[in-house]
Protein backbone atom coordinates (compact mmCIF):
# COMPACT_ATOMS: atom_id res chain seq x y z
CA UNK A 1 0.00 0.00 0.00
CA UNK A 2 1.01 3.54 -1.09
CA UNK A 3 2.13 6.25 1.42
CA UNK A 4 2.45 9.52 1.28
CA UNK A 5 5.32 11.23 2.91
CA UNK A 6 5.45 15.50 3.27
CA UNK A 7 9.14 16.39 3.94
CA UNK A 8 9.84 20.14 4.48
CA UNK A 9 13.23 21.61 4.02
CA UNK A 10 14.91 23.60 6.82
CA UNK A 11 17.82 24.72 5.52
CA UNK A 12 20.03 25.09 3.08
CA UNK A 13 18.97 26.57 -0.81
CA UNK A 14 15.34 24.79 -0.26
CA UNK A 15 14.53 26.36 3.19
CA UNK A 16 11.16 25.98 3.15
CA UNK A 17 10.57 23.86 0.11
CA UNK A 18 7.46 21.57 0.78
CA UNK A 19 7.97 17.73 -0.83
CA UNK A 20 5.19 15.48 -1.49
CA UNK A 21 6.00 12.11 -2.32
CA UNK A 22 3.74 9.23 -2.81
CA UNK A 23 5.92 5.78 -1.79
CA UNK A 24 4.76 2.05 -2.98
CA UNK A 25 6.83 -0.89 -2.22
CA UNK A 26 6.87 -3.23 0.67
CA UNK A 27 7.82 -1.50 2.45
CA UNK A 28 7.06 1.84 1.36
CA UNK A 29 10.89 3.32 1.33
CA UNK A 30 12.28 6.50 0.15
CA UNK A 31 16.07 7.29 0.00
CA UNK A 32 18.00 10.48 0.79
CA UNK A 33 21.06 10.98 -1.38
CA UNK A 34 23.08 13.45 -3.87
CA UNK A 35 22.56 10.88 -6.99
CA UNK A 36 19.99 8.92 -8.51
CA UNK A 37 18.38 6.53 -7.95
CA UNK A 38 18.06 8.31 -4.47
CA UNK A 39 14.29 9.75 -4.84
CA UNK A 40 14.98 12.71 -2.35
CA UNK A 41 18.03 14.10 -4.74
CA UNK A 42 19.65 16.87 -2.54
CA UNK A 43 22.73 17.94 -5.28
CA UNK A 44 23.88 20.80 -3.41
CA UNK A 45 24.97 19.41 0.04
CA UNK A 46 28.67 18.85 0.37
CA UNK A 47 28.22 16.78 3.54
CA UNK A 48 25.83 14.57 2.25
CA UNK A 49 26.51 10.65 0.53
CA UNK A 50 25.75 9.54 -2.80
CA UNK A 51 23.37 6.93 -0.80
CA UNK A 52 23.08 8.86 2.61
CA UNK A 53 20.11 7.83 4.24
CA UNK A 54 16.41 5.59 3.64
CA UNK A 55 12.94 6.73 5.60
CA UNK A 56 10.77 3.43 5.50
CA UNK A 57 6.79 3.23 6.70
CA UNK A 58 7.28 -0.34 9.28
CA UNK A 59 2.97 -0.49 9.26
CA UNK A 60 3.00 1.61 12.42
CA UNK A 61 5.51 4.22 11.89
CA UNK A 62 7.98 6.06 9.55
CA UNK A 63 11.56 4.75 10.24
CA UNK A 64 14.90 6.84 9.66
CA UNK A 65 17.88 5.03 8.87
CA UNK A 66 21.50 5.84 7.97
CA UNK A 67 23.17 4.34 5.23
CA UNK A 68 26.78 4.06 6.05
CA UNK A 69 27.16 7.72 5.54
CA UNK A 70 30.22 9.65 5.93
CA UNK A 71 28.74 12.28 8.15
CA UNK A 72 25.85 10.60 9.68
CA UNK A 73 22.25 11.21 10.00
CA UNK A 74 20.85 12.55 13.32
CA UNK A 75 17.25 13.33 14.53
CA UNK A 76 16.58 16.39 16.65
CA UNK A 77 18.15 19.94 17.11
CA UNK A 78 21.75 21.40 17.20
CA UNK A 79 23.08 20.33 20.67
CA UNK A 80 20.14 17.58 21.56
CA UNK A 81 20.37 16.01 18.19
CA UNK A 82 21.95 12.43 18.61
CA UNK A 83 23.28 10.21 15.77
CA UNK A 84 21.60 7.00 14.39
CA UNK A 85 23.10 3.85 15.06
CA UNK A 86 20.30 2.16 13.56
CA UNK A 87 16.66 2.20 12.17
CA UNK A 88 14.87 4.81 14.11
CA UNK A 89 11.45 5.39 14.40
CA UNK A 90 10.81 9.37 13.29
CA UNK A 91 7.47 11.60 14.80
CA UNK A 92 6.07 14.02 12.26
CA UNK A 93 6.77 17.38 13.28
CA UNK A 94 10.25 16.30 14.01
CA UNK A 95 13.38 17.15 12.92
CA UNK A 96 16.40 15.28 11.28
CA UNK A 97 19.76 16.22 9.52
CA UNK A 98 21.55 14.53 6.78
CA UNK A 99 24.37 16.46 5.82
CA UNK A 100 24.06 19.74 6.28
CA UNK A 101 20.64 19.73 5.62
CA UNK A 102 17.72 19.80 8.02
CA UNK A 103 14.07 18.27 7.21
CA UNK A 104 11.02 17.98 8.79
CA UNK A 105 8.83 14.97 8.76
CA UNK A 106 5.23 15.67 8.15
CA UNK A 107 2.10 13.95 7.43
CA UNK A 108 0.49 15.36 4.23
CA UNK A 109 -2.77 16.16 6.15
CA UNK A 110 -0.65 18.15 8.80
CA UNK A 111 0.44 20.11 5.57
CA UNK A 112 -3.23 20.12 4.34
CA UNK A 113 -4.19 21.51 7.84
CA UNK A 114 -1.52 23.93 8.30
CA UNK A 115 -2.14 25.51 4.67
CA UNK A 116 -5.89 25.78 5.33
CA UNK A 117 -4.66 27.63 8.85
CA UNK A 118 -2.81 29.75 6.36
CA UNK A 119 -5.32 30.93 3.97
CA UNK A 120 -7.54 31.33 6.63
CA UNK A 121 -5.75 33.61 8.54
CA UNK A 122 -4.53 35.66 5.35
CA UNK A 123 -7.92 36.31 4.38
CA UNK A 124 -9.27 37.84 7.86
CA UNK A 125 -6.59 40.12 7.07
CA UNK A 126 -7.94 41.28 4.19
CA UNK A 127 -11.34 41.66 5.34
């Protein structure tokens, strides 16, 4: 069964780029990388691997996994974020680096919420 993941960028040249991707497979895996066939390409982060990381859906969950990167992969913020030693499980609203690049994991009806917020907020302004 399909998933769909919402990444947002936090950094970097895509600071607040909002992804959509729709993931099949069993199970439903994305990977993180600066070359295809990574489906998250991220070209212009010196820190980050070829192959640097994978987020998988486990049925309960999305899990965040390194992938024997140079620089590692960590979950949380500057001085509290700690480095995966293995397969992870990830919250949305939470934060992870690969590279030098920061993400946020989000459900694509948090998105769908939060942009509804948005427009609803902008147009009480205008009235």
């Amino acid at each position: 069964m399909a998933q769909t993941l919402t990444l947002t960028f936090m950094s970097g040249s895509r600071d607040g780029e909002v992804v959509h991707l729709e993931i099949a497979g069993s199970p439903p895996a994305v990977s993180i990388g600066r070359v295809a066939p990574c489906e998250l390409l991220i070209t212009d982060d010196p820190d980050l691997s070829r192959r640097h990381a994978r987020l998988f859906w486990n049925g309960l969950s999305w899990m965040l996994e390194d992938l024997d990167s140079s620089n590692g992969t960590f979950i949380g913020e500057f001085q509290a974020a700690r480095r995966l030693s293995g397969p992870t499980a990830i919250k949305d609203a939470q934060i992870f680096r690969v590279g030098l690049t920061r993400l946020r994991l989000g459900s694509a009806k948090d998105e769908r919420v939060a942009t509804a917020a948005a427009a609803a907020v902008e147009k009480a302004k205008q009235s």
